[in-house]
N, C-alpha and C. Protein backbone atom coordinates (compact mmCIF):
# COMPACT_ATOMS: atom_id res chain seq x y z
N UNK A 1 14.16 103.77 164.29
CA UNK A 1 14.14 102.87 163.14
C UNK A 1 15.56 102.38 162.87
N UNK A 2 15.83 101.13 162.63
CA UNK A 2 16.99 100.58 162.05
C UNK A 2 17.61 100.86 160.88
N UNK A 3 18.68 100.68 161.08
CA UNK A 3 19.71 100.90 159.57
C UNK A 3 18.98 100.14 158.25
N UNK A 4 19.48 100.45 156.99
CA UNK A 4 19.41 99.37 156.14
C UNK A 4 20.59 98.33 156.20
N UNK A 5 19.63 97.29 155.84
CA UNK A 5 20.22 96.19 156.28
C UNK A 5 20.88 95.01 154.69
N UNK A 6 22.32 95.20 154.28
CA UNK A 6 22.45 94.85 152.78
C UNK A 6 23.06 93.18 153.49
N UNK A 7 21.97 92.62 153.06
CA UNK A 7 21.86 90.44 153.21
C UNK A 7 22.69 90.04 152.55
N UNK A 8 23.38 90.54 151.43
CA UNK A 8 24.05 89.85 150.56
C UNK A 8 25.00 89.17 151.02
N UNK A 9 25.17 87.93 150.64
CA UNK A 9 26.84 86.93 151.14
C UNK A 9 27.87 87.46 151.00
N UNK A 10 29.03 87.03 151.79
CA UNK A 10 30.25 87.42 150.93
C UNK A 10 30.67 86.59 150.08
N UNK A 11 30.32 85.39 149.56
CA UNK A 11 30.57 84.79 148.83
C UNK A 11 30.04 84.57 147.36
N UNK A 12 28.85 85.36 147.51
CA UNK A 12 28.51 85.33 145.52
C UNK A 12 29.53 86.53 144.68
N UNK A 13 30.64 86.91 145.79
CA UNK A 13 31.52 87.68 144.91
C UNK A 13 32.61 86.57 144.29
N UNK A 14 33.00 85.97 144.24
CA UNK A 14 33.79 84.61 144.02
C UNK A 14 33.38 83.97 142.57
N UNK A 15 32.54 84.40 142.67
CA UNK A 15 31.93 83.90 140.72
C UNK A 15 32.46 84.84 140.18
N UNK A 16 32.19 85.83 140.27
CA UNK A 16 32.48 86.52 139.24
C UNK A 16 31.65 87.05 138.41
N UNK A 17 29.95 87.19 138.71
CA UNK A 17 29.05 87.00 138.30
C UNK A 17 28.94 88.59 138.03
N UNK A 18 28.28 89.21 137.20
CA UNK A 18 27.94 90.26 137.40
C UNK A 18 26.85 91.00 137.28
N UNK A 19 25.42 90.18 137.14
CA UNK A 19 23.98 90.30 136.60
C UNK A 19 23.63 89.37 137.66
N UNK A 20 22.54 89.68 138.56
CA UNK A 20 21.57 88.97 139.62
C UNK A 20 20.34 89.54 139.38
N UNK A 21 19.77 88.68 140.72
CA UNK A 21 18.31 89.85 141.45
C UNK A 21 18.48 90.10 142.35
N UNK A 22 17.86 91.23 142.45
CA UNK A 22 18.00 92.02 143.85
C UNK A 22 16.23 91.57 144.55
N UNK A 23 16.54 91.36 145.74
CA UNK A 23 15.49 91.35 146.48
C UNK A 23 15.35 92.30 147.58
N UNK A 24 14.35 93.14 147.31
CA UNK A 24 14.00 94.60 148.33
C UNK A 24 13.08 94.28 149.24
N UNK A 25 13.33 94.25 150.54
CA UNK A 25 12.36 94.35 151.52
C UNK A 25 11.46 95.47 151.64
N UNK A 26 10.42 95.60 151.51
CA UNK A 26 9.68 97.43 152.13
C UNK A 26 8.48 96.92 153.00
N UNK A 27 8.09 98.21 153.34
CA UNK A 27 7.21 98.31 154.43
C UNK A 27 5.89 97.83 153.45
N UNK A 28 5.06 97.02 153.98
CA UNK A 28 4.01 96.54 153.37
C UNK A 28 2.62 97.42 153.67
N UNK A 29 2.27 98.50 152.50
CA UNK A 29 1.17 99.14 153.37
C UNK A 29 -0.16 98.44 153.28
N UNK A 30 -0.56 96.95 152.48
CA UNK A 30 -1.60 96.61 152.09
C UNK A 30 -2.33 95.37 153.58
N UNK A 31 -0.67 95.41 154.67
CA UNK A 31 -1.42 94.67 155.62
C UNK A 31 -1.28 95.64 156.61
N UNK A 32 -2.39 94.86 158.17
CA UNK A 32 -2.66 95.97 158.73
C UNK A 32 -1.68 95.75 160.23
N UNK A 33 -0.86 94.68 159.97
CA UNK A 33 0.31 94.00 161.03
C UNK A 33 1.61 95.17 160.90
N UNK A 34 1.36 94.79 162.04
CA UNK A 34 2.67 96.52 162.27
C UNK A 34 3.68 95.73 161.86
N UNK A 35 4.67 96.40 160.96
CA UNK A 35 5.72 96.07 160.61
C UNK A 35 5.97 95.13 159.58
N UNK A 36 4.79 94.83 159.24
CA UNK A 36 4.89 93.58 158.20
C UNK A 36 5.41 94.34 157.03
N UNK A 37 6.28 93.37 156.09
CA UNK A 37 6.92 93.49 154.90
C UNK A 37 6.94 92.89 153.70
N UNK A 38 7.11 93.57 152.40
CA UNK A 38 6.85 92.61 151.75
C UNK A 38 8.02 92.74 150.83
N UNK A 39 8.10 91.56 149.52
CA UNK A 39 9.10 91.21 148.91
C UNK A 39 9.55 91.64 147.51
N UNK A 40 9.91 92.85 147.17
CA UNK A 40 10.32 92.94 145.19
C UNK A 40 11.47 92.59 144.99
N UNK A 41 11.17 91.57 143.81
CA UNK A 41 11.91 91.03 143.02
C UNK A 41 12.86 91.54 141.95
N UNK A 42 13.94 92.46 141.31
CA UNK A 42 14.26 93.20 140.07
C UNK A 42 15.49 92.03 139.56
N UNK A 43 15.09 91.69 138.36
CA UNK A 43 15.99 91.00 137.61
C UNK A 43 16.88 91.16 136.69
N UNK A 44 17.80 91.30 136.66
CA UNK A 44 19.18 91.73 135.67
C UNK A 44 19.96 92.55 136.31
N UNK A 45 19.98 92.68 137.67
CA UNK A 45 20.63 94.41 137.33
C UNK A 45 22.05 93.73 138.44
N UNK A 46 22.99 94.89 138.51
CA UNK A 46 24.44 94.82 138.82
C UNK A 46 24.46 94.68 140.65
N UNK A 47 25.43 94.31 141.32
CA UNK A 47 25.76 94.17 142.74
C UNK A 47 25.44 95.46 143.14
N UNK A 48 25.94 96.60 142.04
CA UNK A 48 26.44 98.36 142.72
C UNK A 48 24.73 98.80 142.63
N UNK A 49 23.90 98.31 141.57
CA UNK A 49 22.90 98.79 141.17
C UNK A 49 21.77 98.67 142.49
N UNK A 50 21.47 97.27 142.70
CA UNK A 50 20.96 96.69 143.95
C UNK A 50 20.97 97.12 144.89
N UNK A 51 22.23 98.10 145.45
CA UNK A 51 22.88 98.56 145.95
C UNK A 51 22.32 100.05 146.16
N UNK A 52 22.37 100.81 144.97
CA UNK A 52 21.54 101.90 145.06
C UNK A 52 20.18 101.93 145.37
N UNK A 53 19.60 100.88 144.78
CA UNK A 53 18.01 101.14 145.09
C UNK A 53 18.27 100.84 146.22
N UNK A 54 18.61 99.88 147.13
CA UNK A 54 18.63 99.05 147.70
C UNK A 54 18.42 100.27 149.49
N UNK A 55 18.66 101.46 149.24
CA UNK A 55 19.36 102.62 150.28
C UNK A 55 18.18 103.44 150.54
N UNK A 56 16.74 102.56 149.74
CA UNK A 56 15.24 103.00 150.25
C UNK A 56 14.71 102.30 150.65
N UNK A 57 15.11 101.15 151.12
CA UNK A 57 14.02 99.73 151.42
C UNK A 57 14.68 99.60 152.96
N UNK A 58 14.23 98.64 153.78
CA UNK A 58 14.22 97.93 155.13
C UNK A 58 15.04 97.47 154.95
N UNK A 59 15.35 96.85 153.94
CA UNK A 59 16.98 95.65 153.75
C UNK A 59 16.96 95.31 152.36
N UNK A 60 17.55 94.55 151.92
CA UNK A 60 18.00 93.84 150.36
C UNK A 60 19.54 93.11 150.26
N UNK A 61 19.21 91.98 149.03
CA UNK A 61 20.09 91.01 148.86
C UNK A 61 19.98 91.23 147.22
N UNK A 62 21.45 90.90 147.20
CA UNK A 62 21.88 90.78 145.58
C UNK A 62 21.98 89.27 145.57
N UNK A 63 21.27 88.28 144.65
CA UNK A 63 21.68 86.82 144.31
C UNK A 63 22.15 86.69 142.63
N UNK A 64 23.32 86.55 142.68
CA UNK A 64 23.87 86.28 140.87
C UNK A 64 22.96 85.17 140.74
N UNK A 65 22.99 85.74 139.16
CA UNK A 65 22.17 84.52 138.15
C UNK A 65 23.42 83.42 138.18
N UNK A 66 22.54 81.95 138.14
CA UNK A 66 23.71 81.06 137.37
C UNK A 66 23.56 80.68 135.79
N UNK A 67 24.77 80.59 135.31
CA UNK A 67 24.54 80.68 134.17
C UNK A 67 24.24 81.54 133.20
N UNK A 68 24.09 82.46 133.48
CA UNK A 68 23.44 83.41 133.00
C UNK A 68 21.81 83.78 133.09
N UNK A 69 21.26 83.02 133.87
CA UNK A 69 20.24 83.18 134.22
C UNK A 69 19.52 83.53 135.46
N UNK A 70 18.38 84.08 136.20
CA UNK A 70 18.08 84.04 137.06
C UNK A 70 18.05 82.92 137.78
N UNK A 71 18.13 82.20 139.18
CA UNK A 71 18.26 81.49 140.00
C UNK A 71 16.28 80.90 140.14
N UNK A 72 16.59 79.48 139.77
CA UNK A 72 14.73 79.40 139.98
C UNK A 72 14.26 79.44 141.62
N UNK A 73 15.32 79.07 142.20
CA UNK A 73 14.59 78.95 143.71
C UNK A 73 14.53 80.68 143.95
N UNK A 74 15.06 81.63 143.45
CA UNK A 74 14.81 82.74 143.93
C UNK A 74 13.54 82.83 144.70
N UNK A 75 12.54 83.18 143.97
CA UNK A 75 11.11 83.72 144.17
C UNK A 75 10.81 82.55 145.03
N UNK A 76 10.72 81.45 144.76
CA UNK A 76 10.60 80.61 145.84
C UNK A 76 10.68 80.33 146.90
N UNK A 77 12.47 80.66 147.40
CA UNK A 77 12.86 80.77 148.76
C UNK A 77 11.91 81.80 150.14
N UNK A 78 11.92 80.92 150.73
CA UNK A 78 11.42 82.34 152.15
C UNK A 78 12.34 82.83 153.13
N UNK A 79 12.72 84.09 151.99
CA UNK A 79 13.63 84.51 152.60
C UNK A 79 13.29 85.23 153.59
N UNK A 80 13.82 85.54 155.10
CA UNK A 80 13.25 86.13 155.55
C UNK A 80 13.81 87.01 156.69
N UNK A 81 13.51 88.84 156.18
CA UNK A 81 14.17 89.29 156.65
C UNK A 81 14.70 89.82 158.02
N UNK A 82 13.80 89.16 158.76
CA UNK A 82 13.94 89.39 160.23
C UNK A 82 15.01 88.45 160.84
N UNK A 83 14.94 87.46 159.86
CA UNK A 83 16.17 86.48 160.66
C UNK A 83 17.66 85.97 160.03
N UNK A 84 17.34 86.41 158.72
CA UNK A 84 19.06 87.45 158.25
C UNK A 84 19.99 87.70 158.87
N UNK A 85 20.84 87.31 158.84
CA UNK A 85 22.30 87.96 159.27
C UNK A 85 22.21 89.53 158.58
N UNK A 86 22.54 90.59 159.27
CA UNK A 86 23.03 91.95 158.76
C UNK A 86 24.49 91.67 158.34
N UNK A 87 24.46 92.33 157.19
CA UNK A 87 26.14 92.09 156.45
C UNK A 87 26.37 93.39 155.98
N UNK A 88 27.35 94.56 156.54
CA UNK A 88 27.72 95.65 155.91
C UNK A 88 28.42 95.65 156.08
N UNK A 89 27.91 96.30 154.17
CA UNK A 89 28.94 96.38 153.22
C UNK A 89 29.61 97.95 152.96
């Protein structure tokens, strides 16, 4: 099995931001496709926080809010973790 894999840019450190979402990859047990995965969303929490949960899942990305808010394309985007750049941190 592969490492965890932390997606995050190096560049949403440059804001200065310090409240995002974290997006957790995990193993999807509700399909019956080997390896398939699916997507949680957690909103508010810190780069370091994301970070911790982040050290039970397949992979994860921290995206700062703008503005102070969550990002609308978040949930939207298809993100997708098989074709990610690995970025460790």
């Amino acid at each position: 099995m592969a490492g965890i894999q932390n997606l995050t840019e190096q560049t949403v450190f440059e804001s200065g931001v310090t409240l995002g979402t974290g997006v957790f990859a995990i193993p999807d047990p509700l399909s019956g496709e080997f390896g398939a995965k699916t997507k949680i969303y957690v909103d508010s929490i810190s780069y370091e926080e994301c970070v911790r949960r982040g050290l039970t899942t397949v992979a994860f990305k921290w995206i700062p809010h703008k503005n102070g808010f969550r990002d609308p394309e978040t949930k939207e985007s298809k993100w997708a973790v098989a074709r990610s750049r690995c970025v460790d941190r």
